[in-house]
N, C-alpha and C. Protein backbone atom coordinates (compact mmCIF):
# COMPACT_ATOMS: atom_id res chain seq x y z
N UNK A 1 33.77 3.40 6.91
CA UNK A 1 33.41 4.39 7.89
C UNK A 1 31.97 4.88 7.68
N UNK A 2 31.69 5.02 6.55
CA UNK A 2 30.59 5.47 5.97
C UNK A 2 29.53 4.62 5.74
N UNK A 3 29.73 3.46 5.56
CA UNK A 3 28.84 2.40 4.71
C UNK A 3 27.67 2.02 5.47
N UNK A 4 27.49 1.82 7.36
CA UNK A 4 25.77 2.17 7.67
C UNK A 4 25.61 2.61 7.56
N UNK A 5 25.89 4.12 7.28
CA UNK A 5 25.25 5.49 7.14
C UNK A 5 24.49 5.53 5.87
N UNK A 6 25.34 5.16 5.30
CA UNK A 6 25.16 5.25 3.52
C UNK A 6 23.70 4.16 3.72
N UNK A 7 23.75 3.21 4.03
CA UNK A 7 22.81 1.84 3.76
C UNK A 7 21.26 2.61 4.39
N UNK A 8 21.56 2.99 5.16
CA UNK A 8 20.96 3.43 6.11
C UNK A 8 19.98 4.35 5.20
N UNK A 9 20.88 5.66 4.63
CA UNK A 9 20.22 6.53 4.02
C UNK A 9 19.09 5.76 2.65
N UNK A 10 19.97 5.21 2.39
CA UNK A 10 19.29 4.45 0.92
C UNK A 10 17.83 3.63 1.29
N UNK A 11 18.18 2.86 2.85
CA UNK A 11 16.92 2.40 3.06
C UNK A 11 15.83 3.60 3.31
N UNK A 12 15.87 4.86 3.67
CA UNK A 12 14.97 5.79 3.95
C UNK A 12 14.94 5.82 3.05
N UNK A 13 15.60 5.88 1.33
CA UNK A 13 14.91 6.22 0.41
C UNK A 13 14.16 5.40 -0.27
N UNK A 14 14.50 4.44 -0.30
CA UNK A 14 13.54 3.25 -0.77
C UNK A 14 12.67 3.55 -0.59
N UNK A 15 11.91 3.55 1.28
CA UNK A 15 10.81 3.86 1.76
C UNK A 15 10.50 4.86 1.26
N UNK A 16 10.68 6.69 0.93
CA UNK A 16 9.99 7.51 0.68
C UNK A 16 9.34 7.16 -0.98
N UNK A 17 10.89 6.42 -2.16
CA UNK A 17 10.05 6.29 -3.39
C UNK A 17 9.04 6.02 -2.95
N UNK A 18 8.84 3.89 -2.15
CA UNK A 18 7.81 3.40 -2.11
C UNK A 18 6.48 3.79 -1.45
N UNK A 19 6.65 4.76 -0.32
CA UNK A 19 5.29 5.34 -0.02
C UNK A 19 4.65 6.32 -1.27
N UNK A 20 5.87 6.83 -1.99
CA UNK A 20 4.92 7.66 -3.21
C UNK A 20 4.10 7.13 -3.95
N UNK A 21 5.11 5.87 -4.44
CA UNK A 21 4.42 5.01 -5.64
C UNK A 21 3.20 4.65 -4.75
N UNK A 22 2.88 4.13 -3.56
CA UNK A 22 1.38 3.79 -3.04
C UNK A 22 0.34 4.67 -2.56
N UNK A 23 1.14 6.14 -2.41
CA UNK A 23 0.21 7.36 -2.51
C UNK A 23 -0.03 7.60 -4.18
N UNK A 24 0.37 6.95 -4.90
CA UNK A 24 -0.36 7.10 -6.23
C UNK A 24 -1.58 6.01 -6.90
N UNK A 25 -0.72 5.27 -6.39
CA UNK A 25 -1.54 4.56 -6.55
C UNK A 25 -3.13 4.36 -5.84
N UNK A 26 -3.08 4.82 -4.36
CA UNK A 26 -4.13 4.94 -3.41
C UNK A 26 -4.81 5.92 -4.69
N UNK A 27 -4.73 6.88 -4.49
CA UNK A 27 -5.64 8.01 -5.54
C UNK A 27 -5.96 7.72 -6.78
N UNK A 28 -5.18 6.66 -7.44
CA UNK A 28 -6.30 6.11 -8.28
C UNK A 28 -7.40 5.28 -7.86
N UNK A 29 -6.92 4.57 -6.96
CA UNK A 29 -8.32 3.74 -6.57
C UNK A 29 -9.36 4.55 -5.98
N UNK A 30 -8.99 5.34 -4.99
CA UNK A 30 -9.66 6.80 -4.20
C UNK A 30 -10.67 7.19 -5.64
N UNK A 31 -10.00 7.81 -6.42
CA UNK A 31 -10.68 8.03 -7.77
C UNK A 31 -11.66 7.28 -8.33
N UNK A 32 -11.52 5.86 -8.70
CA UNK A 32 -12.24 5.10 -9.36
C UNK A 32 -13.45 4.88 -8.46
N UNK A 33 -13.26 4.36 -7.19
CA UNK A 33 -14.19 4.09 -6.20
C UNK A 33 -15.16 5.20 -6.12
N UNK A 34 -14.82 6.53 -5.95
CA UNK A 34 -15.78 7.87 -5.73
C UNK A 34 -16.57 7.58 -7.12
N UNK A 35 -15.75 7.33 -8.32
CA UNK A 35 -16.62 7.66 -9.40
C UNK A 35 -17.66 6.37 -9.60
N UNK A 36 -17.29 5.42 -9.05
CA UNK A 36 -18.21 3.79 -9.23
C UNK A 36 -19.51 4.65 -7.93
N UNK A 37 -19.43 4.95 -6.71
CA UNK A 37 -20.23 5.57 -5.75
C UNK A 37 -21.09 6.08 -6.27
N UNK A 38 -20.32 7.47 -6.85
CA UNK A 38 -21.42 8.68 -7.52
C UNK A 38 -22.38 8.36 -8.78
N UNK A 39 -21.79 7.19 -9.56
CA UNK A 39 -22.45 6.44 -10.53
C UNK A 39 -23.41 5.63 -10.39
N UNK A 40 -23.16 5.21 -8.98
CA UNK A 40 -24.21 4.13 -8.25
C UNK A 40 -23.80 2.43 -9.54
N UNK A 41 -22.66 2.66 -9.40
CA UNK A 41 -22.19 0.94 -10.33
C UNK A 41 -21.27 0.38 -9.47
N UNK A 42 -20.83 0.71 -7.90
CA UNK A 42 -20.21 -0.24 -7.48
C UNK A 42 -20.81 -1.47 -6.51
N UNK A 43 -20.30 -2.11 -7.30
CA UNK A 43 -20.54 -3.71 -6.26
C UNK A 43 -20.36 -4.02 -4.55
N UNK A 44 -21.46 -5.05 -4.18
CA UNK A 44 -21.64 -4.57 -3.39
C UNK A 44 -20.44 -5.37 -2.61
N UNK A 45 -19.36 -6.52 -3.25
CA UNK A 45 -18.43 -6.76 -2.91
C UNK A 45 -17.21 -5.93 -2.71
N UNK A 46 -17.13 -4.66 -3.70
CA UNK A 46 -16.07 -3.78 -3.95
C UNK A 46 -16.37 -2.89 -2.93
N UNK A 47 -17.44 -2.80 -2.49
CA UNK A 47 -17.83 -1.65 -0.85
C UNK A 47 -17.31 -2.90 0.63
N UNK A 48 -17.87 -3.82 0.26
CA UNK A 48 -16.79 -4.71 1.63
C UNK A 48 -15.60 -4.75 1.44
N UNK A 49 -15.19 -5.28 0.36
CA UNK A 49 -13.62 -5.04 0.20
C UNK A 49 -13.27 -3.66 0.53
N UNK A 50 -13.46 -2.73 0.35
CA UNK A 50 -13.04 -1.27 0.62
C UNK A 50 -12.91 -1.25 2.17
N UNK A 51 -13.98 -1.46 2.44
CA UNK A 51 -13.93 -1.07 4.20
C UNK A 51 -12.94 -2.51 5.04
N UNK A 52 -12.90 -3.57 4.61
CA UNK A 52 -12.19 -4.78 5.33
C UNK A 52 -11.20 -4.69 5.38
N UNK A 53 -10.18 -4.29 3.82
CA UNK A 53 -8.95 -4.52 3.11
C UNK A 53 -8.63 -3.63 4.09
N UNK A 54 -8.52 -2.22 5.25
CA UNK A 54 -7.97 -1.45 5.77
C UNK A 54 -7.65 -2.28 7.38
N UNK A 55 -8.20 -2.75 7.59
CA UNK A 55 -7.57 -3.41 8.89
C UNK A 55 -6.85 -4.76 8.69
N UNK A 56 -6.97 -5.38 7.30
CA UNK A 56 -6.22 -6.64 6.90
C UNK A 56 -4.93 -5.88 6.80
N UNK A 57 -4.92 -4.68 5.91
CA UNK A 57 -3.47 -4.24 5.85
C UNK A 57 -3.01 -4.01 7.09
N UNK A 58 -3.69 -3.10 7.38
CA UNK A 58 -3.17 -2.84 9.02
C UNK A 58 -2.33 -4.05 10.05
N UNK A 59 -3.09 -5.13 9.80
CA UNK A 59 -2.66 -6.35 10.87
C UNK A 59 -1.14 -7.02 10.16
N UNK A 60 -1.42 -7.26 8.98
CA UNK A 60 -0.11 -7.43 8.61
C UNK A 60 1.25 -6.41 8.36
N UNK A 61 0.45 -5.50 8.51
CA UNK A 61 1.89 -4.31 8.33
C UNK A 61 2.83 -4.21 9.76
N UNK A 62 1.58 -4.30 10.85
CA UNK A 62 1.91 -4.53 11.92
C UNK A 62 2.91 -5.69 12.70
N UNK A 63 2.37 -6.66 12.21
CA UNK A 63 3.33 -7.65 12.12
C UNK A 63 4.48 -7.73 11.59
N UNK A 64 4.62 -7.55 10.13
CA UNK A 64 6.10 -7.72 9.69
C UNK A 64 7.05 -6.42 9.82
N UNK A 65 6.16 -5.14 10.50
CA UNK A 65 7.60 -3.94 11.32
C UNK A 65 7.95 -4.59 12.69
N UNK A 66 6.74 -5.35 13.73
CA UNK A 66 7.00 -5.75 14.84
C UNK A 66 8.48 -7.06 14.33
N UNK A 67 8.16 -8.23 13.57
CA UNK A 67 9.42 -9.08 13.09
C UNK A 67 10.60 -8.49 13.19
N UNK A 68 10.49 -6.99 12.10
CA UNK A 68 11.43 -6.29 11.64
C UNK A 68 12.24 -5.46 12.59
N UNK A 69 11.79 -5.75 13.62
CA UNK A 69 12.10 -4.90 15.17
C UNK A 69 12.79 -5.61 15.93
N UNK A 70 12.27 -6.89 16.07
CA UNK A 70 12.44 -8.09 16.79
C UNK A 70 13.43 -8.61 16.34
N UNK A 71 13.83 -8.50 14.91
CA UNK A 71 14.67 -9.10 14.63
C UNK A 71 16.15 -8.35 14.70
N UNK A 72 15.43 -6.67 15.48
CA UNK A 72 16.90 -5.98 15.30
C UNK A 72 17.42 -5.37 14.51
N UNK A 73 16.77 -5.12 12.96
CA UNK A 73 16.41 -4.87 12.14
C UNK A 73 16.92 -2.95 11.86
N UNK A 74 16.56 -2.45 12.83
CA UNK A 74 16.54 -0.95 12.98
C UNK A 74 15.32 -0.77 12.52
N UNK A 75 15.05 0.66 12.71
CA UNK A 75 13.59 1.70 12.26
C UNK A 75 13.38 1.66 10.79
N UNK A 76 15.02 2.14 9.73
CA UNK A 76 14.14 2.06 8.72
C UNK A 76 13.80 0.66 7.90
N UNK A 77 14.65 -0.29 8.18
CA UNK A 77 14.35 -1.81 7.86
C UNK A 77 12.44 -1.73 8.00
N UNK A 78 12.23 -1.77 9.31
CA UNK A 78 11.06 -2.13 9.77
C UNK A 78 9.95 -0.89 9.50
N UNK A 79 10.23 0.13 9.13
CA UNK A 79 9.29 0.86 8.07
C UNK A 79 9.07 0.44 6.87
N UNK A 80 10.03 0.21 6.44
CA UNK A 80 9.90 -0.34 4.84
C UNK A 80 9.59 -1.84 5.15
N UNK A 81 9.28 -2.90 5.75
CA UNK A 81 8.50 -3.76 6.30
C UNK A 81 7.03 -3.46 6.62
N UNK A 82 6.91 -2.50 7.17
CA UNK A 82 5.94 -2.14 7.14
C UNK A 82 4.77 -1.53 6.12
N UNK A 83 5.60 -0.99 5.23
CA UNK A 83 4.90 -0.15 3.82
C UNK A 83 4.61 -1.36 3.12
N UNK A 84 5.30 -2.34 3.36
CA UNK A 84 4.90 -3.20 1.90
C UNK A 84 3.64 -4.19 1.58
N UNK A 85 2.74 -4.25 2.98
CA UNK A 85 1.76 -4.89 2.69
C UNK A 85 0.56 -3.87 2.05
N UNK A 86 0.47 -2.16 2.64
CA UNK A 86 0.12 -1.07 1.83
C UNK A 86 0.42 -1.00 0.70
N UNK A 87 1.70 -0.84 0.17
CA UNK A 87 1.73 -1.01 -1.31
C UNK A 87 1.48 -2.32 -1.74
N UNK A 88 1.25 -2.96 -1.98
CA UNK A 88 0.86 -4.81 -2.21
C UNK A 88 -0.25 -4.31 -2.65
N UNK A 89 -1.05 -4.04 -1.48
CA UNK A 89 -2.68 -3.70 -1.51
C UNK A 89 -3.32 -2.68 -2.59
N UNK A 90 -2.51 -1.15 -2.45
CA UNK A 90 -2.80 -0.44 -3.05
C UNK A 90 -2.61 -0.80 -4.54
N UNK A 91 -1.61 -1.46 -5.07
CA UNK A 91 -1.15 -1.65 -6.54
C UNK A 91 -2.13 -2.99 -6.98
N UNK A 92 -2.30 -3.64 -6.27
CA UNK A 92 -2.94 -4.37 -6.33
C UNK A 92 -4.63 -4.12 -7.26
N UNK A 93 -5.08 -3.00 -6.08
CA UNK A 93 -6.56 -2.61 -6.16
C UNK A 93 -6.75 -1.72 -7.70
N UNK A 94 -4.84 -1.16 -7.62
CA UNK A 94 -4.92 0.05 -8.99
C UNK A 94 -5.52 -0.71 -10.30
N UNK A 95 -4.17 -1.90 -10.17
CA UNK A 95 -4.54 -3.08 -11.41
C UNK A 95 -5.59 -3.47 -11.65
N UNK A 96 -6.47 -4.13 -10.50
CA UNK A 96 -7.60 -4.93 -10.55
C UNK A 96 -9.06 -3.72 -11.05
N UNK A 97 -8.93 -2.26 -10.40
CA UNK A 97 -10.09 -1.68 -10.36
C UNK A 97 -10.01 -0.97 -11.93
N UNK A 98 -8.57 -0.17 -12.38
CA UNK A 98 -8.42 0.13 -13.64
C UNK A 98 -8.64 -0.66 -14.92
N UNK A 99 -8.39 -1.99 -14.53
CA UNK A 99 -8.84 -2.88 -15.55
C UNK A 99 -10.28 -3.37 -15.73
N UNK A 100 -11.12 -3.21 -14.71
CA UNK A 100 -12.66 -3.60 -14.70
C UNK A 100 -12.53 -2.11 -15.06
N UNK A 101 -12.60 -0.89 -14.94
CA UNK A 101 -13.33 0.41 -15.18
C UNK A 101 -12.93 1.13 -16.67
N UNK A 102 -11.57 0.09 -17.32
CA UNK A 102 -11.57 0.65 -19.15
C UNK A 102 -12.31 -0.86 -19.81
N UNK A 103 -12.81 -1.30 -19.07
CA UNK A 103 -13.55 -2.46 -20.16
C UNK A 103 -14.40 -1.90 -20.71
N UNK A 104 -14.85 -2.23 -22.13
CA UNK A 104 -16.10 -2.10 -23.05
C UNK A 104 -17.36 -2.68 -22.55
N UNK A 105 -18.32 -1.78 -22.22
CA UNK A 105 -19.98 -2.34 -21.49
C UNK A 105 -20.92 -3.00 -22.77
C-alpha cells in the first residue's frame, strides 16, 4: 500500500543528500578558485574551464531529466537524473583543484 510512497520519499532523499554533498563541494572549488584569482596563480586554462564547464553541465543535465521524463520516470527519478552530471562535475573539480592547491611549490 505504502511502497511508491515510501520509494518515492527515499528518492527525494537521495536527491536532497546529493545536492548537499555538491553544494559542498561547489564551495570548495568557489573557494580555491577566488583564492587562485586574488593570488593572480590561476591558469589560464582553469578560467576557461570555469566559465565552459557551466553550460556543458547544463546540456547534459538537461538531457538525462528530459530521458528521465520520457521515459516516465516521474519528477523525482528525473531530478536526481538531473543532479548527477552537477555533482560529477563539482566532485570532480573538488578532487582535481584540492590536489593541485596542497602540492609543495
Amino acid at each position: 500500500m505504502y511502497g511508491p510512497l515510501f520509494s518515492t520519499a527515499l528518492l527525494w532523499q537521495k536527491w536532497a543528500f546529493g545536492a548537499a554533498q555538491m553544494m559542498m563541494a561547489s564551495s570548495s572549488v568557489i573557494q580555491i578558485r577566488v583564492l587562485q584569482m586574488s593570488l593572480g596563480t590561476m591558469r589560464p586554462e582553469e578560467a576557461t574551464r570555469m566559465v565552459f564547464e557551466k553550460s556543458s553541465a547544463l546540456a547534459k543535465a538537461t538531457e538525462m531529466a528530459g530521458r528521465a521524463l520520457a521515459a516516465n520516470k516521474g519528477p523525482a527519478e528525473a531530478s536526481l537524473a538531473g543532479l548527477a552530471p552537477y555533482t560529477r562535475a563539482t566532485r570532480a573539480n573538488a578532487k582535481r583543484l584540492s590536489r593541485r592547491s596542497s602540492r609543495p611549490k
